[in-house]
C-alpha atoms as a PDB file:
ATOM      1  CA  UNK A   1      62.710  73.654  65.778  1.00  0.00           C
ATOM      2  CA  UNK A   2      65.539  71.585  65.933  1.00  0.00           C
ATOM      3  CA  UNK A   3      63.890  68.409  66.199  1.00  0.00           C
ATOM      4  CA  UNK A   4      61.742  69.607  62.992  1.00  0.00           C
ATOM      5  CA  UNK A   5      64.792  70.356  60.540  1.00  0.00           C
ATOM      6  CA  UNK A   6      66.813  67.242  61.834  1.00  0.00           C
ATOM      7  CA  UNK A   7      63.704  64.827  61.048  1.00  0.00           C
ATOM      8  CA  UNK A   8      61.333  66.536  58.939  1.00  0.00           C
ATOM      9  CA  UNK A   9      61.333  63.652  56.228  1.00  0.00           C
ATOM     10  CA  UNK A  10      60.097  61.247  58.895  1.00  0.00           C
ATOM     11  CA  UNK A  11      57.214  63.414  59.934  1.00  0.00           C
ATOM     12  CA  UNK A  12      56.774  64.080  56.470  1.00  0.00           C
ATOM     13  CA  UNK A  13      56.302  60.246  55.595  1.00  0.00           C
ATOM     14  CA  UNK A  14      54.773  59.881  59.267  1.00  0.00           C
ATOM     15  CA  UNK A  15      52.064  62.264  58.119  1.00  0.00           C
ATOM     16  CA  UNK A  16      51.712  60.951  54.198  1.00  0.00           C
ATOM     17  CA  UNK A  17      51.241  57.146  56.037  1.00  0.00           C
ATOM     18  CA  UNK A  18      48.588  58.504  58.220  1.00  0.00           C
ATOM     19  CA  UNK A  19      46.698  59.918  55.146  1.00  0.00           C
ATOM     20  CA  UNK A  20      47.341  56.618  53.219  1.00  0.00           C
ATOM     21  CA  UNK A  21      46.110  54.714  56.552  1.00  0.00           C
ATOM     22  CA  UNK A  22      42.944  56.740  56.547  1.00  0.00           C
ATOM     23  CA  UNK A  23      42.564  56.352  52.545  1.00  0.00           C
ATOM     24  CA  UNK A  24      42.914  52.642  52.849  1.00  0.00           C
ATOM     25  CA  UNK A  25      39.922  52.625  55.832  1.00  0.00           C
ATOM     26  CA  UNK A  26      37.622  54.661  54.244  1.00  0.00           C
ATOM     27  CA  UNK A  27      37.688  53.047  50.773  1.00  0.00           C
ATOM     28  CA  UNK A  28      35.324  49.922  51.496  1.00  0.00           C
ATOM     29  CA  UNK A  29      32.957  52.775  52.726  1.00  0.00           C
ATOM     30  CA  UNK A  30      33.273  54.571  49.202  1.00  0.00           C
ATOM     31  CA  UNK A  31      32.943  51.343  47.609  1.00  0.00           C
ATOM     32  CA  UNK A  32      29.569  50.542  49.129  1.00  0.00           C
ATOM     33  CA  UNK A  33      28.116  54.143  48.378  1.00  0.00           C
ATOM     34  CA  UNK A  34      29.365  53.707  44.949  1.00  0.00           C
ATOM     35  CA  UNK A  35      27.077  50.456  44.455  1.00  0.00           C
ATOM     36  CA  UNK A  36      24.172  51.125  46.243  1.00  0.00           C
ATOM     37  CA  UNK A  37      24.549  54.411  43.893  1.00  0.00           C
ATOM     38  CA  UNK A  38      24.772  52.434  40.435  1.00  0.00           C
ATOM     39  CA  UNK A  39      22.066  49.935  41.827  1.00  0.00           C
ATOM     40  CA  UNK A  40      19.814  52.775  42.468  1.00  0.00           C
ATOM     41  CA  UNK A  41      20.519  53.846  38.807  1.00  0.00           C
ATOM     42  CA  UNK A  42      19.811  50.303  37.324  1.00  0.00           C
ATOM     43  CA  UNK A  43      16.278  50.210  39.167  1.00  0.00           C
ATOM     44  CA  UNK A  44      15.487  53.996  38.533  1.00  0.00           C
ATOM     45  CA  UNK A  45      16.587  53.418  34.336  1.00  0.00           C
ATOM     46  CA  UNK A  46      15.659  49.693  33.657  1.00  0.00           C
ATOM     47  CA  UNK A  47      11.836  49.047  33.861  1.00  0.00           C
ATOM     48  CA  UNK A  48      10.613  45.794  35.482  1.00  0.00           C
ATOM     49  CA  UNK A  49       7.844  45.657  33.501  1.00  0.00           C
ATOM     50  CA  UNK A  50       8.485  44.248  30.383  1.00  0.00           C
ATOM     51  CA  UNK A  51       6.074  43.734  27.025  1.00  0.00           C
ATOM     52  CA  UNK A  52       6.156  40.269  25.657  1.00  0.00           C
ATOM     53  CA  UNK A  53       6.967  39.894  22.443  1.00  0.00           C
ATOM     54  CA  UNK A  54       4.092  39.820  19.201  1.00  0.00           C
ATOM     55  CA  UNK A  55       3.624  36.158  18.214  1.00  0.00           C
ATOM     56  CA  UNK A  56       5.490  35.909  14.863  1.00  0.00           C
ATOM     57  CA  UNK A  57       3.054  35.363  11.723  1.00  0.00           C
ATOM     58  CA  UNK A  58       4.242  31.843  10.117  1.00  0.00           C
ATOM     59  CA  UNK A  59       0.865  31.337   8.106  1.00  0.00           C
ATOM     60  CA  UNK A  60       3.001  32.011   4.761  1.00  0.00           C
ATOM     61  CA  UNK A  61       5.948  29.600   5.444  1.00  0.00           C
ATOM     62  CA  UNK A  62       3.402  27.176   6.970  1.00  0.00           C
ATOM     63  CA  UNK A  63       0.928  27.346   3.746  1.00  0.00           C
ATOM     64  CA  UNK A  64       4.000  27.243   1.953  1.00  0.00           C
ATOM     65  CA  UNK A  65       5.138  23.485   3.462  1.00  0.00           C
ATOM     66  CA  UNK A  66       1.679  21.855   3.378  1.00  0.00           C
ATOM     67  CA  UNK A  67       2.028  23.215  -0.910  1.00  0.00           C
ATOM     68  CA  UNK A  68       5.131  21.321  -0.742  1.00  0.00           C
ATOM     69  CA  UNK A  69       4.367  17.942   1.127  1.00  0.00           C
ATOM     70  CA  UNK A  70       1.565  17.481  -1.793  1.00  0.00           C
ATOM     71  CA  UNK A  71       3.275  18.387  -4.835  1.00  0.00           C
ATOM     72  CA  UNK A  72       0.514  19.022  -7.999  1.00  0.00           C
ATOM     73  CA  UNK A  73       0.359  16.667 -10.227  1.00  0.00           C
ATOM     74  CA  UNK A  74       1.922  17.061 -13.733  1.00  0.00           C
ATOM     75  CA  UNK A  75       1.166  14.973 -16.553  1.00  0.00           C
ATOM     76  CA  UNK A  76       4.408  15.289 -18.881  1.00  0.00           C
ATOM     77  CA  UNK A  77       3.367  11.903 -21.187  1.00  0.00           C
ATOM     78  CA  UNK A  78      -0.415  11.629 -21.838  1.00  0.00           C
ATOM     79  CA  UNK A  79      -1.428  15.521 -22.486  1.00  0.00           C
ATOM     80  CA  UNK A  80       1.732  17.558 -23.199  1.00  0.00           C
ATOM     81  CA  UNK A  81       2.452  17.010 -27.279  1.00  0.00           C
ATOM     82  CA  UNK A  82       5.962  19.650 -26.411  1.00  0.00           C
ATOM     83  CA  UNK A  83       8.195  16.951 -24.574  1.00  0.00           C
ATOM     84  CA  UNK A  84       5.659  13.882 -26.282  1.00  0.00           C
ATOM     85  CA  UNK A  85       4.666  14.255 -30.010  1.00  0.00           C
ATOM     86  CA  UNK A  86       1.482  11.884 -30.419  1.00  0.00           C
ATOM     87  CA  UNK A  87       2.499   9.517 -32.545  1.00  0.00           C
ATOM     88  CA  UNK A  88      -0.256   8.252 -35.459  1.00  0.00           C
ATOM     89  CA  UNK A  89      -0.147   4.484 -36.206  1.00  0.00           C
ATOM     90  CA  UNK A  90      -1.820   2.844 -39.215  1.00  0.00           C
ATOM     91  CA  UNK A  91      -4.624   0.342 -38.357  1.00  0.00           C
ATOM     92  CA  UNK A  92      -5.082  -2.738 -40.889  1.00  0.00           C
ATOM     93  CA  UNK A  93      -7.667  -1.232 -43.266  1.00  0.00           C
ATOM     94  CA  UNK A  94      -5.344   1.894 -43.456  1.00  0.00           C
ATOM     95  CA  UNK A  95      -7.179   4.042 -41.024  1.00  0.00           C
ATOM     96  CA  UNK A  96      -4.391   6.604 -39.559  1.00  0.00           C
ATOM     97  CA  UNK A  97      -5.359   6.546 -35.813  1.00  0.00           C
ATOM     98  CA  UNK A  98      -3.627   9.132 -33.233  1.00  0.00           C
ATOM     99  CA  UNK A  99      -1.960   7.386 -30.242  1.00  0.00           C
ATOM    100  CA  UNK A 100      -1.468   4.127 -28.919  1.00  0.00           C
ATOM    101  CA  UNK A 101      -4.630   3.222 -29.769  1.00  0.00           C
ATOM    102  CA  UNK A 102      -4.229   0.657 -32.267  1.00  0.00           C
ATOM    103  CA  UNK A 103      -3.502  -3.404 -31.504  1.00  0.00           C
ATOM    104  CA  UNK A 104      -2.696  -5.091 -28.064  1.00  0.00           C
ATOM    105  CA  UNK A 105      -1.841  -1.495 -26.568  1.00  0.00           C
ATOM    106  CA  UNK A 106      -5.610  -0.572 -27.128  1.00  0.00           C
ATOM    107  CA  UNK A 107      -7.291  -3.486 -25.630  1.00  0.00           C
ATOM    108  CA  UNK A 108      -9.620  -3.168 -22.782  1.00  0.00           C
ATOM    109  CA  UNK A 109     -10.313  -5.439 -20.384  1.00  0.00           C
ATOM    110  CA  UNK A 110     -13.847  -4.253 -19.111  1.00  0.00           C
ATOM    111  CA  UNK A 111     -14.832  -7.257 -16.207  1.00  0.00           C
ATOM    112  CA  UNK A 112     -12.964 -10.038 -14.874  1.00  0.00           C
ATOM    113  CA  UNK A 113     -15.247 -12.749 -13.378  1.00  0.00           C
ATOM    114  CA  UNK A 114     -13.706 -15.240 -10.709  1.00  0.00           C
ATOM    115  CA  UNK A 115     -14.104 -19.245 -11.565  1.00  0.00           C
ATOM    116  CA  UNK A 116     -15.025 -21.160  -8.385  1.00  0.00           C
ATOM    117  CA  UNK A 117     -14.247 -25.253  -7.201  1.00  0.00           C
ATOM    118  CA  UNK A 118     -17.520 -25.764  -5.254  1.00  0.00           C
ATOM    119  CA  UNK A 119     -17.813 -28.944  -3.057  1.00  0.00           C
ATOM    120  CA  UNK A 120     -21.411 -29.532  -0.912  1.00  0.00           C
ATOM    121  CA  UNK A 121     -22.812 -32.680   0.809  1.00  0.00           C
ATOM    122  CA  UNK A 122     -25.771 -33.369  -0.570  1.00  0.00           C
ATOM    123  CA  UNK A 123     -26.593 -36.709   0.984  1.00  0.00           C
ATOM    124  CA  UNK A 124     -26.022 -39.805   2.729  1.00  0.00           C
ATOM    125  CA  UNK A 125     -26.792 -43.044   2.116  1.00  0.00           C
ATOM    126  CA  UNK A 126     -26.307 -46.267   4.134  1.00  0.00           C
ATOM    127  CA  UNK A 127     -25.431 -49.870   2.418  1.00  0.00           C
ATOM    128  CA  UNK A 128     -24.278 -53.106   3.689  1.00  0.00           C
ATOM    129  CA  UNK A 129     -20.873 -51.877   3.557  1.00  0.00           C
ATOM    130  CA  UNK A 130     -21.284 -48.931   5.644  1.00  0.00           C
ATOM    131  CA  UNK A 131     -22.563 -45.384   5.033  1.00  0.00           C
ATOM    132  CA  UNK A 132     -21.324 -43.538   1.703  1.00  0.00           C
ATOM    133  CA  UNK A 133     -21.620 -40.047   1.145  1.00  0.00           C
ATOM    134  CA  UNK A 134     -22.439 -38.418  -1.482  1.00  0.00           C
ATOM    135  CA  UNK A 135     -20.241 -35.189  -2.312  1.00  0.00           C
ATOM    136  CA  UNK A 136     -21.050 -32.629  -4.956  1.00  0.00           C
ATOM    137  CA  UNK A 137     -18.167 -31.203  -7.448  1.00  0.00           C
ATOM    138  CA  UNK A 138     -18.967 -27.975  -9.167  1.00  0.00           C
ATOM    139  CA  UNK A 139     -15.214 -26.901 -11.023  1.00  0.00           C
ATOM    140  CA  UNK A 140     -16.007 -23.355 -13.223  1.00  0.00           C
ATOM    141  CA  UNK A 141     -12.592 -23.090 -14.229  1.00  0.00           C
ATOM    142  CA  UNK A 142     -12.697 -26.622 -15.794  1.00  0.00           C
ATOM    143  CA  UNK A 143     -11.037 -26.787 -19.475  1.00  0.00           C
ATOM    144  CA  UNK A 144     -14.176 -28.658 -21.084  1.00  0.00           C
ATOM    145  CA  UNK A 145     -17.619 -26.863 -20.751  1.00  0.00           C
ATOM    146  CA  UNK A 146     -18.957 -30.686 -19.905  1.00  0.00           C
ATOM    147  CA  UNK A 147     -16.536 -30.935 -16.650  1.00  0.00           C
ATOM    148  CA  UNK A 148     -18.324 -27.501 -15.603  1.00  0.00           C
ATOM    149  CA  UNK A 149     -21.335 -28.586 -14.599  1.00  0.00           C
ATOM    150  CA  UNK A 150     -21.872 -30.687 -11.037  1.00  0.00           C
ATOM    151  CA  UNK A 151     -21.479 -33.972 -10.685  1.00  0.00           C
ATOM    152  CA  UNK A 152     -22.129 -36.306  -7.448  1.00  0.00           C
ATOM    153  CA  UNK A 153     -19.687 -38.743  -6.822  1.00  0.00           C
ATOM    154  CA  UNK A 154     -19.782 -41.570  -3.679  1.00  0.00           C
ATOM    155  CA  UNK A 155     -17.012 -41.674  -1.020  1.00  0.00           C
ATOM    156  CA  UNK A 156     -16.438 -43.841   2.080  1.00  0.00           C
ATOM    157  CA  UNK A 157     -14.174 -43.152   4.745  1.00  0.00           C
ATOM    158  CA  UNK A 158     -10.615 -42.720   4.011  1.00  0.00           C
ATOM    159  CA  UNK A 159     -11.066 -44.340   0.391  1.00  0.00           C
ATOM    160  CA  UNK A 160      -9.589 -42.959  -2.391  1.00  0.00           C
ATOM    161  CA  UNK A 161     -10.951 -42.746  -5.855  1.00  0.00           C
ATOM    162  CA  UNK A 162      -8.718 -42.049  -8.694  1.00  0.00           C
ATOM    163  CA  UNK A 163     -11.520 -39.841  -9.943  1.00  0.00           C
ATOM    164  CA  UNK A 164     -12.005 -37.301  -6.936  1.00  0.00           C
ATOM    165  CA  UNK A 165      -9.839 -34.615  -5.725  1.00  0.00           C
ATOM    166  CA  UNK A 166      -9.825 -35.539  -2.719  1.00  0.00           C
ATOM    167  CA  UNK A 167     -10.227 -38.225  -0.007  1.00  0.00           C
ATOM    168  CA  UNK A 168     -13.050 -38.208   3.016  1.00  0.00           C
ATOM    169  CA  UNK A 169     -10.623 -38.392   6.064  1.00  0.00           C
ATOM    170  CA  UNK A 170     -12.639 -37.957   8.846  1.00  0.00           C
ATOM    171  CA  UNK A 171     -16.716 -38.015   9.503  1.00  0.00           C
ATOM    172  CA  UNK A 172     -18.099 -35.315  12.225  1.00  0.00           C
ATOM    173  CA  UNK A 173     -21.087 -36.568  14.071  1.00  0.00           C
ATOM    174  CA  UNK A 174     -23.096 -39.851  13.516  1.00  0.00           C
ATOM    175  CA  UNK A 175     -22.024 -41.527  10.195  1.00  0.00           C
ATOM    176  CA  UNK A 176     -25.575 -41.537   8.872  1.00  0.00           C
ATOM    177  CA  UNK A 177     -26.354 -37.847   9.951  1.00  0.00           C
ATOM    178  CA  UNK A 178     -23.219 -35.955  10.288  1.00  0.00           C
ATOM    179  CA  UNK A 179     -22.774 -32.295  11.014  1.00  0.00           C
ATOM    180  CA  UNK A 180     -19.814 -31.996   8.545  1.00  0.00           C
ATOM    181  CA  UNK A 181     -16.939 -33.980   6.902  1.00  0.00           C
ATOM    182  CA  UNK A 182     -13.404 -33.378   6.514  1.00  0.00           C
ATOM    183  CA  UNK A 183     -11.773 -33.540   2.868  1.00  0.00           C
ATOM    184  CA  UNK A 184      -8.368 -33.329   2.087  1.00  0.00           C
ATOM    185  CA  UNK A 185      -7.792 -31.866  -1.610  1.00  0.00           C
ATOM    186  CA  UNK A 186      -4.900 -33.712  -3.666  1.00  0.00           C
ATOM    187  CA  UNK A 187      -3.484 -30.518  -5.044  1.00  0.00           C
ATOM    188  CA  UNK A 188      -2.719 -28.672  -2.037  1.00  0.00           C
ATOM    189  CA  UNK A 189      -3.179 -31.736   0.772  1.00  0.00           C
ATOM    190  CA  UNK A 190      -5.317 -28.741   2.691  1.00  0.00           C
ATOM    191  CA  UNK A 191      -8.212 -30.128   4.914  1.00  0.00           C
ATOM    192  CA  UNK A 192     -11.397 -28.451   4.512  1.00  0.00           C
ATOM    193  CA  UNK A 193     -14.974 -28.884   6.159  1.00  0.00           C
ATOM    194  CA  UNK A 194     -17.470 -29.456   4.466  1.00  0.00           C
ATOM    195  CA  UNK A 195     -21.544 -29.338   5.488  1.00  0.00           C
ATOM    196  CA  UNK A 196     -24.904 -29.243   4.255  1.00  0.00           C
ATOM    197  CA  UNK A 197     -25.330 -25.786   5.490  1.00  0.00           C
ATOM    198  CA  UNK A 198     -21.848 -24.347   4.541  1.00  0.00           C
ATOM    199  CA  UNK A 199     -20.510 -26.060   1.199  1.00  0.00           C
ATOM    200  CA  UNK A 200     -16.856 -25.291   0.129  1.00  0.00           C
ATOM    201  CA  UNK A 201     -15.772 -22.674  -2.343  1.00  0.00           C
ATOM    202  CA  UNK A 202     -12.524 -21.182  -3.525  1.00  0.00           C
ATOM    203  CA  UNK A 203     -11.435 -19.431  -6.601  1.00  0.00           C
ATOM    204  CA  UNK A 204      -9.822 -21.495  -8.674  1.00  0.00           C
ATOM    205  CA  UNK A 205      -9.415 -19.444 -11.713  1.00  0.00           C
ATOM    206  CA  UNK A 206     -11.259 -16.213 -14.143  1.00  0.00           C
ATOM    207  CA  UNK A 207     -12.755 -15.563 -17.479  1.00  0.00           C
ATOM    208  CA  UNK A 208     -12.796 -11.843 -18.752  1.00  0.00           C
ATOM    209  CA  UNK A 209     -14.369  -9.324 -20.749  1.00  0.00           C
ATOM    210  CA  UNK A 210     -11.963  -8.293 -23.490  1.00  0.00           C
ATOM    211  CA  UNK A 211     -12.638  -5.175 -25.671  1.00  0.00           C
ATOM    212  CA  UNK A 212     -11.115  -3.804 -29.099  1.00  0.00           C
ATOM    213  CA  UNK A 213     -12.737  -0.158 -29.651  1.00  0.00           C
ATOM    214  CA  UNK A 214     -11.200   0.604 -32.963  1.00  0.00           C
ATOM    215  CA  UNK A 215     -12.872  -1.939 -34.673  1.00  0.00           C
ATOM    216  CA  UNK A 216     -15.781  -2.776 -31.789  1.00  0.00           C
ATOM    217  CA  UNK A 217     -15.154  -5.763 -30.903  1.00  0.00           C
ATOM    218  CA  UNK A 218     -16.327  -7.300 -27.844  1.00  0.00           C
ATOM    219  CA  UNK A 219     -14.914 -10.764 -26.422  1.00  0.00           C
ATOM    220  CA  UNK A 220     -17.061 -11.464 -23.543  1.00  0.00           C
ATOM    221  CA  UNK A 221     -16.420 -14.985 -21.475  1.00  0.00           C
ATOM    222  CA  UNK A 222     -12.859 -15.543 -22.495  1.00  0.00           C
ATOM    223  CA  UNK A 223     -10.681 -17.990 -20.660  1.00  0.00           C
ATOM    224  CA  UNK A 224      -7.526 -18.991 -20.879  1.00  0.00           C
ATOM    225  CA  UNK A 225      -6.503 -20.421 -23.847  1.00  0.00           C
ATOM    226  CA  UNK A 226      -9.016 -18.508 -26.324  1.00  0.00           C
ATOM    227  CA  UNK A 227      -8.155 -16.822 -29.430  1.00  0.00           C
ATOM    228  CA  UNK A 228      -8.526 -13.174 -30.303  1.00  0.00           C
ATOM    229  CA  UNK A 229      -8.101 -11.426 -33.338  1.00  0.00           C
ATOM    230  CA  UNK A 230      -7.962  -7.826 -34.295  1.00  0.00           C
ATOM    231  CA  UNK A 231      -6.084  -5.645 -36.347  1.00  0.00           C
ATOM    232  CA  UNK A 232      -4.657  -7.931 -38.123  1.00  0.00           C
ATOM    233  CA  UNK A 233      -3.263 -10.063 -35.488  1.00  0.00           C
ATOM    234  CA  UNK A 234      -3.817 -13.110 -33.894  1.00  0.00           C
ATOM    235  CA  UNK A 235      -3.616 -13.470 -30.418  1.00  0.00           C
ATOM    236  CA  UNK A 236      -4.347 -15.818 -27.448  1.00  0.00           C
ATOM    237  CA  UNK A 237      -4.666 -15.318 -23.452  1.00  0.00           C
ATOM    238  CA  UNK A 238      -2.358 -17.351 -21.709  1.00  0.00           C
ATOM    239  CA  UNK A 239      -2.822 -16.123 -18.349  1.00  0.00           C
ATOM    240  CA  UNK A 240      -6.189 -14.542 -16.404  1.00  0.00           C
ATOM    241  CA  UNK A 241      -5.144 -12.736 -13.206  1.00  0.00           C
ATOM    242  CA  UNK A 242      -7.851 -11.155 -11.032  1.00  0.00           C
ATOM    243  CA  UNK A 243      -6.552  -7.834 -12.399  1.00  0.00           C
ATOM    244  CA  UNK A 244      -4.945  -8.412 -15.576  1.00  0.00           C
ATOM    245  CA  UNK A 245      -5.393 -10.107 -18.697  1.00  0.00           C
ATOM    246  CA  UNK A 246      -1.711 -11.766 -20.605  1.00  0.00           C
ATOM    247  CA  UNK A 247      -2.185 -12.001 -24.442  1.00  0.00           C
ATOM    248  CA  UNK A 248       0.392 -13.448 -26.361  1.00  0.00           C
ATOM    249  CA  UNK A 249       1.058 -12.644 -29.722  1.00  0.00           C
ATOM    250  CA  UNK A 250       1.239 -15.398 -32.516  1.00  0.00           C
ATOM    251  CA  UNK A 251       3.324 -13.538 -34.934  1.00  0.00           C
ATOM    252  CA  UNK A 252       6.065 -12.919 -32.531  1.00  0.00           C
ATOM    253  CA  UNK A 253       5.300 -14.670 -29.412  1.00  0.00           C
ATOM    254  CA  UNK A 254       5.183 -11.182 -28.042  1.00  0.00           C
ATOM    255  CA  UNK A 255       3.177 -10.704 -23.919  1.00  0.00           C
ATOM    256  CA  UNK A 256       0.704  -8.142 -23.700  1.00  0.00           C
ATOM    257  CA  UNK A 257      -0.462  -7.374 -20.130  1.00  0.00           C
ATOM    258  CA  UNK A 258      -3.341  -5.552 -19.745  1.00  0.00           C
ATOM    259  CA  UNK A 259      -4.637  -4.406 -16.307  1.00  0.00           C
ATOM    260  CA  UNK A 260      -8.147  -4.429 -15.539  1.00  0.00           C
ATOM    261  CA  UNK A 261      -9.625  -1.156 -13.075  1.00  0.00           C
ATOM    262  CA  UNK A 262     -12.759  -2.043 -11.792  1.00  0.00           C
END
């Protein structure tokens, strides 16, 4: 008994160590119980099987981009009279007329016809001094109505005549029965063939149809250079385009272009 009252406090702490020591080695056992515990919780509460989510409905937002990638038309100069009064205009027999409908502004151009430079071989013929041939020249677009029609002219090789547009620079085949010839044009110093079977043809300017509905007028033929007159006015086309027709006023050397839809 002794021994116990003179070193109680170190059996006391002996035994408290021992209990600690124990403590200490049973823990990771606690610990493990204690997860295979919550784990068995997770997979008991938490389904594996899971729903997939409802596709989301995007036919409004998607009919609602398409609306805006092709906006609607709205006509805020020709139709609406709240933003655009109509304006009347006076015609020159006093006629009040609503619109621009009235001088160059009204002006139709209803057909635009091309003018063609045409160039054919029509035939050969053999001299002295060598084979000549003879070329065709058809120019529509010529300023004289006597310069429109064909004419044959006679050309050797590489011999110019002041006359011709253009020179006879080389001869395919035999000389008295070629297969084609090669021009070259003075205007543009381009080289084109020419054959019996395939003649050459470019546009080389236009006439149009010009109309003036408030006062019916009709135009047809015009080239460039003619005079029109309506309403009062005097006008001439300078320019033929192959959509669009240039008058120019006399009274004020104003342009008027007016576009031709087909």
């Amino acid at each position: 008994m002794d021994f116990l009252k003179k070193h109680y406090e170190k059996v006391l702490l002996g035994v408290v160590l021992l209990g600690l020591a124990v403590a200490v080695a049973f823990l990771p056992f606690k610990i493990s119980s204690d997860k295979e515990t919550l784990e068995t919780k997770r997979i008991n509460l938490i389904p594996r099987s899971v729903k997939p989510l409802a596709g989301l409905d995007l036919s409004l937002p998607e009919a609602a981009l398409k609306r805006m990638a092709a906006p609607p038309a709205i006509d805020f100069s020709t139709t609406n009279r709240l933003f655009n009064p109509m304006p009347w205009q006076r015609t020159a027999t006093g006629q009040l007329i609503p619109g621009n409908r009235v001088g160059a502004s009204a002006a139709t151009v209803t057909n635009i016809t091309p003018l063609y430079l045409k160039l054919t071989l029509d035939s050969v013929t053999i001299s002295d001094s060598g084979p000549r041939y003879v070329i065709g020249i058809e120019n529509e677009a010529a300023s004289t109505p006597r310069d429109r029609n064909k004419k044959q002219t006679y050309c050797s090789l590489n011999i110019k005549n002041k006359n011709d547009p253009f020179i006879l620079s080389e001869v395919k085949g035999p000389p008295d029965n070629p297969s084609s010839v090669i021009l070259e044009l003075n205007d543009r110093r381009e080289r084109i063939v020419v054959s019996r079977e395939q003649p050459f043809k470019r546009v080389d300017g236009y006439m149009a149809d010009v109309k003036y509905e408030p006062e019916k007028k009709v135009w047809p033929n015009r080239r460039v250079g003619a005079a029109l007159s309506f309403n009062g006015e005097d006008y001439n086309i300078v320019d033929i385009r192959q959509n669009e027709v240039v008058l120019l006023a006399k009274s004020n050397q104003k342009k008027w272009t007016i576009k031709y839809s087909d």
